[in-house]
Structures are given as structure tokens and as C-alpha cells.
PDB file of N, CA and C in Angstrom:
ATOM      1  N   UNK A   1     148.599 224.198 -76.579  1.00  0.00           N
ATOM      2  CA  UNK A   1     148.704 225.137 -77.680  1.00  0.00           C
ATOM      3  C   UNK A   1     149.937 226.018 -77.477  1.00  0.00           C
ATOM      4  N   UNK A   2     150.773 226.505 -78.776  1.00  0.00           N
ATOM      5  CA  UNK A   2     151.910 227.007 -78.488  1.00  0.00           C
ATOM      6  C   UNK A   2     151.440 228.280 -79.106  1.00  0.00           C
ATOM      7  N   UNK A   3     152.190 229.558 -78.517  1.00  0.00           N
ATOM      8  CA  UNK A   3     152.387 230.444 -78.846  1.00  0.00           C
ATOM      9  C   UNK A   3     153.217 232.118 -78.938  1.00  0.00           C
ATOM     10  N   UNK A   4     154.033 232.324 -79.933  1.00  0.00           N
ATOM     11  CA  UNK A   4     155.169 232.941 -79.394  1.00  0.00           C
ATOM     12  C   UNK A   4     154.612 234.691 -79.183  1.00  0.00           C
ATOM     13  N   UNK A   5     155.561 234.794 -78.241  1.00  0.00           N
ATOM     14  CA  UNK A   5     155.242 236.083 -77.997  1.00  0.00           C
ATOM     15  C   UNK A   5     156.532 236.845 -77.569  1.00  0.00           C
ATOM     16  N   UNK A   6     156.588 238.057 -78.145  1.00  0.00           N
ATOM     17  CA  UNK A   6     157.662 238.420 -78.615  1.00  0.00           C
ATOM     18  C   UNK A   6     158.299 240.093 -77.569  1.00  0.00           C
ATOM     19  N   UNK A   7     159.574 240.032 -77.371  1.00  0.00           N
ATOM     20  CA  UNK A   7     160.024 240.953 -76.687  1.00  0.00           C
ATOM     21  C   UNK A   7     161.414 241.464 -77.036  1.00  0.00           C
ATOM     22  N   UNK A   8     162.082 242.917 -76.548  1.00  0.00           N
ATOM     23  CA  UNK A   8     162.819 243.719 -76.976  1.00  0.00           C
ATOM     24  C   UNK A   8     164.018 243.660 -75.823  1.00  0.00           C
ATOM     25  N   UNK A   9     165.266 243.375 -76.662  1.00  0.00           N
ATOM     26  CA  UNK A   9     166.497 243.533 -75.916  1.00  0.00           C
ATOM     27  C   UNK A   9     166.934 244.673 -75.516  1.00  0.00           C
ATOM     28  N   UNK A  10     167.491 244.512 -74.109  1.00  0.00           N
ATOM     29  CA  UNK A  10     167.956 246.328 -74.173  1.00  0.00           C
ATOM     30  C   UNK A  10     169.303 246.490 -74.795  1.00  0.00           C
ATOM     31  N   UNK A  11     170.114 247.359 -74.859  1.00  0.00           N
ATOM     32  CA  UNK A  11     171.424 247.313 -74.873  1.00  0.00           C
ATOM     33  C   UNK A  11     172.440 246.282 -74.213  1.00  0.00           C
ATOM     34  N   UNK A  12     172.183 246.351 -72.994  1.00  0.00           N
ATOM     35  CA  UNK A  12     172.694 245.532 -72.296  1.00  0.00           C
ATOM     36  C   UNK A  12     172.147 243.909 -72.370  1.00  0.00           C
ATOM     37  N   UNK A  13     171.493 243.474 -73.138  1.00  0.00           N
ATOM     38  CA  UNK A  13     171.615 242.455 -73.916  1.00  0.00           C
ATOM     39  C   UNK A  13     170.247 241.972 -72.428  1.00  0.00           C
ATOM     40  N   UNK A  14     169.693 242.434 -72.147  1.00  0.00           N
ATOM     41  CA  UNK A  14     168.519 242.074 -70.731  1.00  0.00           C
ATOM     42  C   UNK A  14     167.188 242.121 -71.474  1.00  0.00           C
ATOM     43  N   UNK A  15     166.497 241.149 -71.467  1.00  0.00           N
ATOM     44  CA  UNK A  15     164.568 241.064 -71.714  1.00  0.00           C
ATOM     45  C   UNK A  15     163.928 240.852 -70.432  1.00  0.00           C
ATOM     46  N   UNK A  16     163.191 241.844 -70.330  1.00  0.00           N
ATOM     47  CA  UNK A  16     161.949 241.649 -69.704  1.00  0.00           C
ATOM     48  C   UNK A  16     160.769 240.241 -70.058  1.00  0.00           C
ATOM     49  N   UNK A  17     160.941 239.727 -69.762  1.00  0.00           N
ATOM     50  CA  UNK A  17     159.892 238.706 -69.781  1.00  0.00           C
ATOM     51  C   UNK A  17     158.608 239.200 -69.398  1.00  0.00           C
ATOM     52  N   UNK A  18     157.532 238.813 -70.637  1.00  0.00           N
ATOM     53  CA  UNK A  18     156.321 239.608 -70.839  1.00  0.00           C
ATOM     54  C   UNK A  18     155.230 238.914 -69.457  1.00  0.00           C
ATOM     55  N   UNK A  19     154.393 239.301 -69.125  1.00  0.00           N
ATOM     56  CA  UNK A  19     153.695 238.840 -68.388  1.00  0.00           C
ATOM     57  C   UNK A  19     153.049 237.911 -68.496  1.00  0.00           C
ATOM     58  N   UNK A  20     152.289 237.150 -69.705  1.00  0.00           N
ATOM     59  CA  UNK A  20     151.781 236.141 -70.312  1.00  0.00           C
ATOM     60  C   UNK A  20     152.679 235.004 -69.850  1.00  0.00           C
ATOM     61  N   UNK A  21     153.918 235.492 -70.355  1.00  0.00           N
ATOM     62  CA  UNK A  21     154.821 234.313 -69.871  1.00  0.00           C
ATOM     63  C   UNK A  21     155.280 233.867 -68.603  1.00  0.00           C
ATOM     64  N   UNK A  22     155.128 234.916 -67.703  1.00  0.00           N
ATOM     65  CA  UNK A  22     155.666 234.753 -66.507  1.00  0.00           C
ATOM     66  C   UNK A  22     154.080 233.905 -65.515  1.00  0.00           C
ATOM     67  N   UNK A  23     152.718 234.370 -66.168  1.00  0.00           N
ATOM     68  CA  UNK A  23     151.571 233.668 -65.384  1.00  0.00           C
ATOM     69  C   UNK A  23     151.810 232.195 -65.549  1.00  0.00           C
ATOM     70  N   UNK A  24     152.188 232.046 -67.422  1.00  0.00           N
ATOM     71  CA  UNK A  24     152.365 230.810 -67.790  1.00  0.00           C
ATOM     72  C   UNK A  24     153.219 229.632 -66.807  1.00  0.00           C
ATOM     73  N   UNK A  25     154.440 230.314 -66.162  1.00  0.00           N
ATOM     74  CA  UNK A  25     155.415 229.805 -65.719  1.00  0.00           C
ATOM     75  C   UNK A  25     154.985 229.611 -63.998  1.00  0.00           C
ATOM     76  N   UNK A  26     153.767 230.466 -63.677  1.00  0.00           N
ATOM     77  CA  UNK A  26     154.292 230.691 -62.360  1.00  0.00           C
ATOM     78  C   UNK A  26     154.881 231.737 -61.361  1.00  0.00           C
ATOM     79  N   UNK A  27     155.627 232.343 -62.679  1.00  0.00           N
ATOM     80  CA  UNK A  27     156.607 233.282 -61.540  1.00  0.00           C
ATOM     81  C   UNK A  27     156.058 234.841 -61.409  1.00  0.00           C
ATOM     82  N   UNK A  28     156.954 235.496 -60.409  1.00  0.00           N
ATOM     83  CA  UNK A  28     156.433 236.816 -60.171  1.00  0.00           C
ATOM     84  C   UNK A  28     158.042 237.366 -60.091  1.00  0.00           C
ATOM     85  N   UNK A  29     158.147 238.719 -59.759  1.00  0.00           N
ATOM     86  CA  UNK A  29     159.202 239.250 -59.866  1.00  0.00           C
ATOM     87  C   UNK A  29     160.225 238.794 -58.900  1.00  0.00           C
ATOM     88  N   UNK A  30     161.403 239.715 -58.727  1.00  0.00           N
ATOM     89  CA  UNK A  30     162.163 238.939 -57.531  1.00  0.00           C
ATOM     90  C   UNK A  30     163.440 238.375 -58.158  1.00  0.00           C
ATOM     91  N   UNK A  31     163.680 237.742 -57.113  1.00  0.00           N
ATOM     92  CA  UNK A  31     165.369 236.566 -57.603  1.00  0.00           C
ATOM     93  C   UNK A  31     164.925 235.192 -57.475  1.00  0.00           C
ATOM     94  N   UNK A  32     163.528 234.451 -58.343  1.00  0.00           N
ATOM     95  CA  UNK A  32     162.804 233.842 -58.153  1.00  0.00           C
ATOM     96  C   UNK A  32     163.937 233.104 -60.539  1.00  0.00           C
ATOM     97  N   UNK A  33     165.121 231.861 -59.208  1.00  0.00           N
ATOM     98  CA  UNK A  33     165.663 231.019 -60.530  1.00  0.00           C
ATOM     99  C   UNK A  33     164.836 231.006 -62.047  1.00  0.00           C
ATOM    100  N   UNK A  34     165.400 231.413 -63.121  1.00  0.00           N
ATOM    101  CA  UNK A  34     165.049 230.489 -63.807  1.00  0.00           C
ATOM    102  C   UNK A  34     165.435 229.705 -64.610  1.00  0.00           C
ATOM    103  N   UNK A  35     164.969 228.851 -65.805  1.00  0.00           N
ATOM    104  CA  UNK A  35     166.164 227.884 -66.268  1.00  0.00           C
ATOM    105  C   UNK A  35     166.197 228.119 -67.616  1.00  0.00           C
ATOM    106  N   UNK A  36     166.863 227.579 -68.808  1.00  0.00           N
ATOM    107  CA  UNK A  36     166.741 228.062 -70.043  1.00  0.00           C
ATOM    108  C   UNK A  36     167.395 227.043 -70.524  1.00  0.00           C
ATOM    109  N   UNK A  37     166.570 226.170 -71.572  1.00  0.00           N
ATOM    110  CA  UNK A  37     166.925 224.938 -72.112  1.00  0.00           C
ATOM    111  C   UNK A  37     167.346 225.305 -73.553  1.00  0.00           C
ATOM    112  N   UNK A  38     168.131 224.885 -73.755  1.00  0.00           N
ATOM    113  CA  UNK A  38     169.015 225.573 -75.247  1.00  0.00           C
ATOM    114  C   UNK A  38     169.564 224.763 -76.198  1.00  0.00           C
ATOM    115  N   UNK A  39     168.870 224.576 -77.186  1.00  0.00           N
ATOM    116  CA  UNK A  39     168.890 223.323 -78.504  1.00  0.00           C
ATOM    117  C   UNK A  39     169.377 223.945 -79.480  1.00  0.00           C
ATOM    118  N   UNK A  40     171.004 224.029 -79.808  1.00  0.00           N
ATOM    119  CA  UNK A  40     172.117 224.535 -80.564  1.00  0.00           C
ATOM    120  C   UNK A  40     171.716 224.170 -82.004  1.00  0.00           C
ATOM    121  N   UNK A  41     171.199 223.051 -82.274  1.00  0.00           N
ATOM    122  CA  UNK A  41     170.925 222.504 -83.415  1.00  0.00           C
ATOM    123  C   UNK A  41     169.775 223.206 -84.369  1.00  0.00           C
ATOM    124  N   UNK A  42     168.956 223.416 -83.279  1.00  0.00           N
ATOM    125  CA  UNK A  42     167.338 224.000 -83.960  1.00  0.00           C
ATOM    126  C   UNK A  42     167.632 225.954 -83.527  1.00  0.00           C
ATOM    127  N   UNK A  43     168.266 226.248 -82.971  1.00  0.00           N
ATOM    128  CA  UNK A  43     168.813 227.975 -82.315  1.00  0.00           C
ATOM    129  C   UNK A  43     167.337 227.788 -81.331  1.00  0.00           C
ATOM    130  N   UNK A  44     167.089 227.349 -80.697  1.00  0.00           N
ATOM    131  CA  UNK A  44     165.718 227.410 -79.814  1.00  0.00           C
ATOM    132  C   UNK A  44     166.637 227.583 -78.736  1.00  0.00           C
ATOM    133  N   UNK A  45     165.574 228.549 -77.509  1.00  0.00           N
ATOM    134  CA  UNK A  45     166.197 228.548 -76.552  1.00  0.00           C
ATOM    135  C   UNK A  45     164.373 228.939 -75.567  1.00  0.00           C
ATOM    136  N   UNK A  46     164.235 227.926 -74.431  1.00  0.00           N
ATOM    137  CA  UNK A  46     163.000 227.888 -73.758  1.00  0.00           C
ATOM    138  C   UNK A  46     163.181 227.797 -72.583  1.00  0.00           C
ATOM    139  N   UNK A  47     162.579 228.701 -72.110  1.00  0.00           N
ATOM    140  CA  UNK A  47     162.377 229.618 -70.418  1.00  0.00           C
ATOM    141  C   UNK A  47     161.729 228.152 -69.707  1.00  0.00           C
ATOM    142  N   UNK A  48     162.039 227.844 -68.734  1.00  0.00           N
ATOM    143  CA  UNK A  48     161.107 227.148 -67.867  1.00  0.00           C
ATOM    144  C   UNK A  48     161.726 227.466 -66.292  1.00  0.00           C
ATOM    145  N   UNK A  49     160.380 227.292 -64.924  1.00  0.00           N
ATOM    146  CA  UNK A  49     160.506 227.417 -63.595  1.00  0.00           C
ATOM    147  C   UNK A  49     161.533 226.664 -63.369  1.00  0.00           C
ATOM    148  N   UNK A  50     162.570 226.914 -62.295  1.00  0.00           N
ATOM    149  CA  UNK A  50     163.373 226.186 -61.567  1.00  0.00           C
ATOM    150  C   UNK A  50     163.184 226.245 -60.301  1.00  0.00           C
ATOM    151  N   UNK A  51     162.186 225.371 -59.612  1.00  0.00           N
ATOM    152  CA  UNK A  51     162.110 224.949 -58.100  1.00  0.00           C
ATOM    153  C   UNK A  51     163.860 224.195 -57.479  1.00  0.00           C
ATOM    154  N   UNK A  52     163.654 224.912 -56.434  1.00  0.00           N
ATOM    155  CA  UNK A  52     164.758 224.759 -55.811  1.00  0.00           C
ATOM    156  C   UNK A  52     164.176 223.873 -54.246  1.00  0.00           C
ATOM    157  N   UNK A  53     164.889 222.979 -54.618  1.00  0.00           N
ATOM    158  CA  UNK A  53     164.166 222.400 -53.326  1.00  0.00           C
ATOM    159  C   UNK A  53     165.286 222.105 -52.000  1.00  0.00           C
ATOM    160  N   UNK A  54     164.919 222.375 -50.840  1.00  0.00           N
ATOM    161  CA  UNK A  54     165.981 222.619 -49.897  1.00  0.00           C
ATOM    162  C   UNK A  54     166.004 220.988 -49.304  1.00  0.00           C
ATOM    163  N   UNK A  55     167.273 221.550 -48.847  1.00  0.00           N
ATOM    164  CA  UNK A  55     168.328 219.144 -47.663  1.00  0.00           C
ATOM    165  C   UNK A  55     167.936 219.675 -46.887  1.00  0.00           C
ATOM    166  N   UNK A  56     167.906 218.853 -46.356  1.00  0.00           N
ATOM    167  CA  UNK A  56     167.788 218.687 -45.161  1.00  0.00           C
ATOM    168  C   UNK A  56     169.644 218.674 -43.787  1.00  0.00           C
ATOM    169  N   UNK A  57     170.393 218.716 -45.007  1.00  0.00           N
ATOM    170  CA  UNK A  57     171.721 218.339 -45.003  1.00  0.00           C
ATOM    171  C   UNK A  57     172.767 219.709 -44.792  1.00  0.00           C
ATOM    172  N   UNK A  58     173.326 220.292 -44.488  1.00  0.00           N
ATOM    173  CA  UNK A  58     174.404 220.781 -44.324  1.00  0.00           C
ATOM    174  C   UNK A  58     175.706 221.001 -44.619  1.00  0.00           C
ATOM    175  N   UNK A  59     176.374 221.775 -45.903  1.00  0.00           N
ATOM    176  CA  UNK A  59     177.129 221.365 -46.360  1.00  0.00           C
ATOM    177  C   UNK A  59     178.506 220.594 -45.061  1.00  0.00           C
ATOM    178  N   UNK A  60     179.458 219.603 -45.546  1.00  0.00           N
ATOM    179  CA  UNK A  60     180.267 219.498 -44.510  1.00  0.00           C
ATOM    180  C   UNK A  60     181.585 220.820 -44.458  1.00  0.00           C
ATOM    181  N   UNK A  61     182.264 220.538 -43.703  1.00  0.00           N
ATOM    182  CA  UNK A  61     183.418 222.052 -43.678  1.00  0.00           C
ATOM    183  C   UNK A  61     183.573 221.873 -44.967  1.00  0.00           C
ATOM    184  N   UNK A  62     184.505 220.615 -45.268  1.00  0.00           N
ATOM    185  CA  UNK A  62     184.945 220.367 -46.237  1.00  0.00           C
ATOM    186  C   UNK A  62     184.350 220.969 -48.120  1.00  0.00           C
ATOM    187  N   UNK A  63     183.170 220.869 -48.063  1.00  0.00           N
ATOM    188  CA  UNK A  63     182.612 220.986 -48.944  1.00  0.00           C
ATOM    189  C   UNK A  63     182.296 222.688 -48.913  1.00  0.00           C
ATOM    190  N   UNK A  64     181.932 223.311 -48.058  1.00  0.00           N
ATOM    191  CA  UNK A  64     181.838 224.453 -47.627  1.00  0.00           C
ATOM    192  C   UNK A  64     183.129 225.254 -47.898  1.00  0.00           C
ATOM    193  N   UNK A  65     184.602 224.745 -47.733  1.00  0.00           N
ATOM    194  CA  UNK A  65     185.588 225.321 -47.955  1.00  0.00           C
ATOM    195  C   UNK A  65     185.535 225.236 -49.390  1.00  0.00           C
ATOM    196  N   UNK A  66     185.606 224.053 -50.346  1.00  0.00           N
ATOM    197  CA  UNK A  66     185.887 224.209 -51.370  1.00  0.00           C
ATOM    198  C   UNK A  66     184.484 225.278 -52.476  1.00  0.00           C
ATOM    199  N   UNK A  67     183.818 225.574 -52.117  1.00  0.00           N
ATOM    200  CA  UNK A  67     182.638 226.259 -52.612  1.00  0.00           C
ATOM    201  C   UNK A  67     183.122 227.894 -51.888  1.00  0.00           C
ATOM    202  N   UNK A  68     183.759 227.898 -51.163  1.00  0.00           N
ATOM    203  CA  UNK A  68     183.950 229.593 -50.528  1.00  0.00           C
ATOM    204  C   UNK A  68     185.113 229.443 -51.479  1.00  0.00           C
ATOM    205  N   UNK A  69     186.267 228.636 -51.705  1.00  0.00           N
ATOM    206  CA  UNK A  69     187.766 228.770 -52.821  1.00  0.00           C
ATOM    207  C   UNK A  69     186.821 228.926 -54.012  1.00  0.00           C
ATOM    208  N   UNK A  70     185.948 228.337 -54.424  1.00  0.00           N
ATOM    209  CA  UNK A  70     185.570 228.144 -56.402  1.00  0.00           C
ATOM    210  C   UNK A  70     184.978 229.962 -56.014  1.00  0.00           C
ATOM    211  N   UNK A  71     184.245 230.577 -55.068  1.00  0.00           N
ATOM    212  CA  UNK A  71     183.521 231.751 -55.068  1.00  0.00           C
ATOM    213  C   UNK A  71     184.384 233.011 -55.093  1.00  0.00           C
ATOM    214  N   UNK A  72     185.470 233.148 -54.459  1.00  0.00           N
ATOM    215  CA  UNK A  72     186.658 233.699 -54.429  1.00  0.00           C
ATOM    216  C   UNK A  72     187.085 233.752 -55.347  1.00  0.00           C
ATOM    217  N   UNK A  73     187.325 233.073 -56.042  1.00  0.00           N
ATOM    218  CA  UNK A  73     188.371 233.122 -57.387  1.00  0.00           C
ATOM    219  C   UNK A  73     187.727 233.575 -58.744  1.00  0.00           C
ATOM    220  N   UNK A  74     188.807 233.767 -59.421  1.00  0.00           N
ATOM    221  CA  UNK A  74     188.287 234.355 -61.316  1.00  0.00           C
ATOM    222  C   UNK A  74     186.954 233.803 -61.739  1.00  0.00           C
ATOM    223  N   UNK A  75     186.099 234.789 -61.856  1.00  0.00           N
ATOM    224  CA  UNK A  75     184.372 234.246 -62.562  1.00  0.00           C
ATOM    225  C   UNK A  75     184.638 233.773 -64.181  1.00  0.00           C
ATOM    226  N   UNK A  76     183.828 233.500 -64.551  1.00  0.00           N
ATOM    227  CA  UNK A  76     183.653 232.907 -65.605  1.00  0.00           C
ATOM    228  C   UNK A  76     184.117 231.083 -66.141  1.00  0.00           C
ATOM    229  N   UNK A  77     184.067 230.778 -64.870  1.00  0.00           N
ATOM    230  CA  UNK A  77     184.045 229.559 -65.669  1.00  0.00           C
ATOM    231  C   UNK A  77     183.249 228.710 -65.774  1.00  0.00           C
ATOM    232  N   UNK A  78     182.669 227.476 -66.826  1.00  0.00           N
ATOM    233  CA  UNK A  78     181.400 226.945 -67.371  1.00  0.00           C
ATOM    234  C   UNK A  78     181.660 225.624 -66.819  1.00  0.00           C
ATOM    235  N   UNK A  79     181.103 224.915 -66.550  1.00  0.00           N
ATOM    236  CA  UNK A  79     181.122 223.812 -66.945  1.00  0.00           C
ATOM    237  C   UNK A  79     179.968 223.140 -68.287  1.00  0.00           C
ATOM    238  N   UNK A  80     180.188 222.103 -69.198  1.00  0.00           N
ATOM    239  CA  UNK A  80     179.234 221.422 -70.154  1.00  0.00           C
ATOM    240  C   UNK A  80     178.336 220.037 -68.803  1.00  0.00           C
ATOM    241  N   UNK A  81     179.036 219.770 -68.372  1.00  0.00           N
ATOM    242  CA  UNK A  81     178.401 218.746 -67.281  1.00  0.00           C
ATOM    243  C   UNK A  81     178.285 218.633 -65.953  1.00  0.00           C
ATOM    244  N   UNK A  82     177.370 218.312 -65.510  1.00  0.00           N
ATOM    245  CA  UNK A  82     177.683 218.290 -63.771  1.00  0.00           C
ATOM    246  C   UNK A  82     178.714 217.550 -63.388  1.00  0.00           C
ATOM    247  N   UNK A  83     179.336 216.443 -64.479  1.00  0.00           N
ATOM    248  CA  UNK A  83     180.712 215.671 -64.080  1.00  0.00           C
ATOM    249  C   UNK A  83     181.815 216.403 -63.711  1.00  0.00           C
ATOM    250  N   UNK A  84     181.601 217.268 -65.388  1.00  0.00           N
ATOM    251  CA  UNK A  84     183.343 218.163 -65.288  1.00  0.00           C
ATOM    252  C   UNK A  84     182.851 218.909 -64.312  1.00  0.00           C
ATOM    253  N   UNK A  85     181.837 219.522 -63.482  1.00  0.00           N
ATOM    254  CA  UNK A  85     181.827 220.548 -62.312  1.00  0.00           C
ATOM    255  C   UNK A  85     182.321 219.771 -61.262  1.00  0.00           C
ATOM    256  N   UNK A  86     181.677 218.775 -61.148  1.00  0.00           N
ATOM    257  CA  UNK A  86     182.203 217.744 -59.587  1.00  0.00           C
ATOM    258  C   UNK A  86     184.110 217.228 -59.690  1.00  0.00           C
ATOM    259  N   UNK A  87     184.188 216.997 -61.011  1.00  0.00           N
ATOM    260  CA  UNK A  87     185.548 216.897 -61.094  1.00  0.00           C
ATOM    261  C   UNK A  87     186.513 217.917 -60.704  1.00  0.00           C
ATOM    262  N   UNK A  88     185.854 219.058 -61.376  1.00  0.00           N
ATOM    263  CA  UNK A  88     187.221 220.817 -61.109  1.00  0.00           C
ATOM    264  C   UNK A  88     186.726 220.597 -59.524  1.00  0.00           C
ATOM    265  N   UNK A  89     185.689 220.248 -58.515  1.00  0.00           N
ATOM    266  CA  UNK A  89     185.560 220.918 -57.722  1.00  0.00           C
ATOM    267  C   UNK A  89     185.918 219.836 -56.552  1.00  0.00           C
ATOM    268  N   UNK A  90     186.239 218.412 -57.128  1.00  0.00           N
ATOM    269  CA  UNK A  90     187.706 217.769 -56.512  1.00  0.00           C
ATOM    270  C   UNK A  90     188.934 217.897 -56.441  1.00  0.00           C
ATOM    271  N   UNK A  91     189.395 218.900 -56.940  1.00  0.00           N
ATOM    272  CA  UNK A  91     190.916 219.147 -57.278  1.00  0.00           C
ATOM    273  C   UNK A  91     191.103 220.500 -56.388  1.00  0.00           C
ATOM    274  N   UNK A  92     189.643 220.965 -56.264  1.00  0.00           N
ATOM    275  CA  UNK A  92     190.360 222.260 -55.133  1.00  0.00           C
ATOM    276  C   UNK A  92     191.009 221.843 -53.634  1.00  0.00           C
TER     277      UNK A  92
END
């Protein structure tokens, strides 16, 4: 069963996510990810959990250097795919 339930932007453009929704999901407060699936076509935009699941693996230097250069540098940039991300983040 679906049902919307509705909340207030602040200025700073931030919602509190109501509690209904957050039992729904799982989550509790914190820096606990979440994800937001966004269908341009229909203006829908839907909250869901993002489990993060840990390697067992280690980044190598290599990979470690180029992730400390992309962190360092000018914010804002997007990628549309995990391709074009793996691509910009061959060229560093």
C-alpha cells in the first residue's frame, strides 16, 4: 500500500524526513547513506536505504592517489554514469 506523506523545506532547501518514513526505510539518525531515485519524466523523486557493504580489498596506492587528486580539487562535478566517472578518473 502506498502512501504519501508530506513535509516542509527549510530555506536552505533541507527536509527532515518524517518518521513514518524513516521506520519504513530502516533508518535512524546519523550519517546513515541514503539514495534517491529520480524519474525526470514523471518529476518523481523516491527515498530508498543505501547499504554499503565493505571489500575485503584495499584500495591500491595507485587508486588511492587518484581519489586523494579527484578530493582535492574543484567540487562540483557530476557524473550521468559510473562509465563517465571511471573514465574522468583514468585520466587523473
Amino acid at each position: 500500500m502506498q502512501k504519501i506523506i508530506s513535509a516542509h523545506m527549510s530555506s536552505k532547501s533541507q527536509v527532515t524526513i518524517p518518521k513514518e518514513a524513516r521506520q519504513v526505510l530502516g533508518i535512524d539518525g546519523g550519517s546513515m547513506p541514503i539514495g534517491f531515485i529520480i524519474d525526470a519524466e514523471t518529476h518523481t523523486v523516491k527515498l530508498t536505504r543505501v547499504d554499503i557493504t565493505p571489500v575485503d580489498e584495499d584500495f591500491t596506492e595507485e587508486e588511492y592517489r587518484k581519489l586523494t587528486k579527484l578530493a582535492d580539487g574543484p567540487g562540483g562535478k557530476t557524473f550521468k554514469t559510473a562509465k563517465s566517472f571511471l573514465k574522468h578518473i583514468k585520466k587523473l
